[in-house]
Protein backbone atom coordinates (compact mmCIF):
# COMPACT_ATOMS: atom_id res chain seq x y z
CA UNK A 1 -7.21 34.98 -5.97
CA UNK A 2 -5.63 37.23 -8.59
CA UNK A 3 -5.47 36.09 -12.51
CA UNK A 4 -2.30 35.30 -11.99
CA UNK A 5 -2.26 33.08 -8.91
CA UNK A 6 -4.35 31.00 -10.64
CA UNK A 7 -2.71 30.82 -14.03
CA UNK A 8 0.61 29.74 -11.51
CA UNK A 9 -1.69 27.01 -10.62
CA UNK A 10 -2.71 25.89 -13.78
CA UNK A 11 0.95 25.91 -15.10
CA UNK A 12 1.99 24.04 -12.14
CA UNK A 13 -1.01 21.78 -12.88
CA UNK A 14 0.03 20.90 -16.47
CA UNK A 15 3.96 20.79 -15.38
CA UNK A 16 3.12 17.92 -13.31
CA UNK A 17 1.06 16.21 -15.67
CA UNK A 18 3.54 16.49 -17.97
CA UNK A 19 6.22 15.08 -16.02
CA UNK A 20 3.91 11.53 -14.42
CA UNK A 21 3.02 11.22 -18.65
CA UNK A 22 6.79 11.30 -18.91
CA UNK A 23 7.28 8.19 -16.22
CA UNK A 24 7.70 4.67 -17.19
CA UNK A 25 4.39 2.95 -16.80
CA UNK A 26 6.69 1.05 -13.43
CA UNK A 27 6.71 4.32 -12.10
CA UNK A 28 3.84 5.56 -12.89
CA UNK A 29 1.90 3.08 -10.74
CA UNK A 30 4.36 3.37 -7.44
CA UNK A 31 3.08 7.19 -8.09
CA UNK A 32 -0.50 6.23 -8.04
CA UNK A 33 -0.06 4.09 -5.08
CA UNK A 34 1.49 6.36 -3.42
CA UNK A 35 -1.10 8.64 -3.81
CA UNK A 36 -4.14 6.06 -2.59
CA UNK A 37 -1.48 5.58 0.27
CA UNK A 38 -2.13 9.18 1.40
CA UNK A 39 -5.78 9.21 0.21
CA UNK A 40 -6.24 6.30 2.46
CA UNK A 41 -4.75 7.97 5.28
CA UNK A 42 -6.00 11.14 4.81
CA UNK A 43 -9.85 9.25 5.18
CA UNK A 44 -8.94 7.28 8.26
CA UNK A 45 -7.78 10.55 9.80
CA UNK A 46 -11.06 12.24 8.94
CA UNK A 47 -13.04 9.29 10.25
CA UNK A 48 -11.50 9.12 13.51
CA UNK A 49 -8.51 6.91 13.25
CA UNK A 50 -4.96 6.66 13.75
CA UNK A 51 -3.73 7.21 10.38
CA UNK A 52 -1.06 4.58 9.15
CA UNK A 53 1.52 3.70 6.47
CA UNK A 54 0.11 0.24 5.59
């Protein structure tokens, strides 16, 4: 991956830090929910298992 690809990244990285920070701490968690939502589903794939929404 060329310098730049990766400093894309990294940008892209920090934009979206930037804009969860910028969330009301309401949102915020329905974010991180949402993303042990898809963690969980990702694992139950991975082990075997139908994946699904709670």
């Amino acid at each position: 991956m060329d310098s730049r690809a990766e400093s894309s990244d990294e940008a892209q990285g920090l934009r979206l830090v930037r804009a969860f920070l910028l969330l009301p701490p309401e949102k915020r968690a329905e974010v991180i929910a949402f993303a042990e939502d898809l963690v969980r589903a990702h694992t139950q794939s991975d082990n075997g298992q139908e994946a699904s929404p709670r």
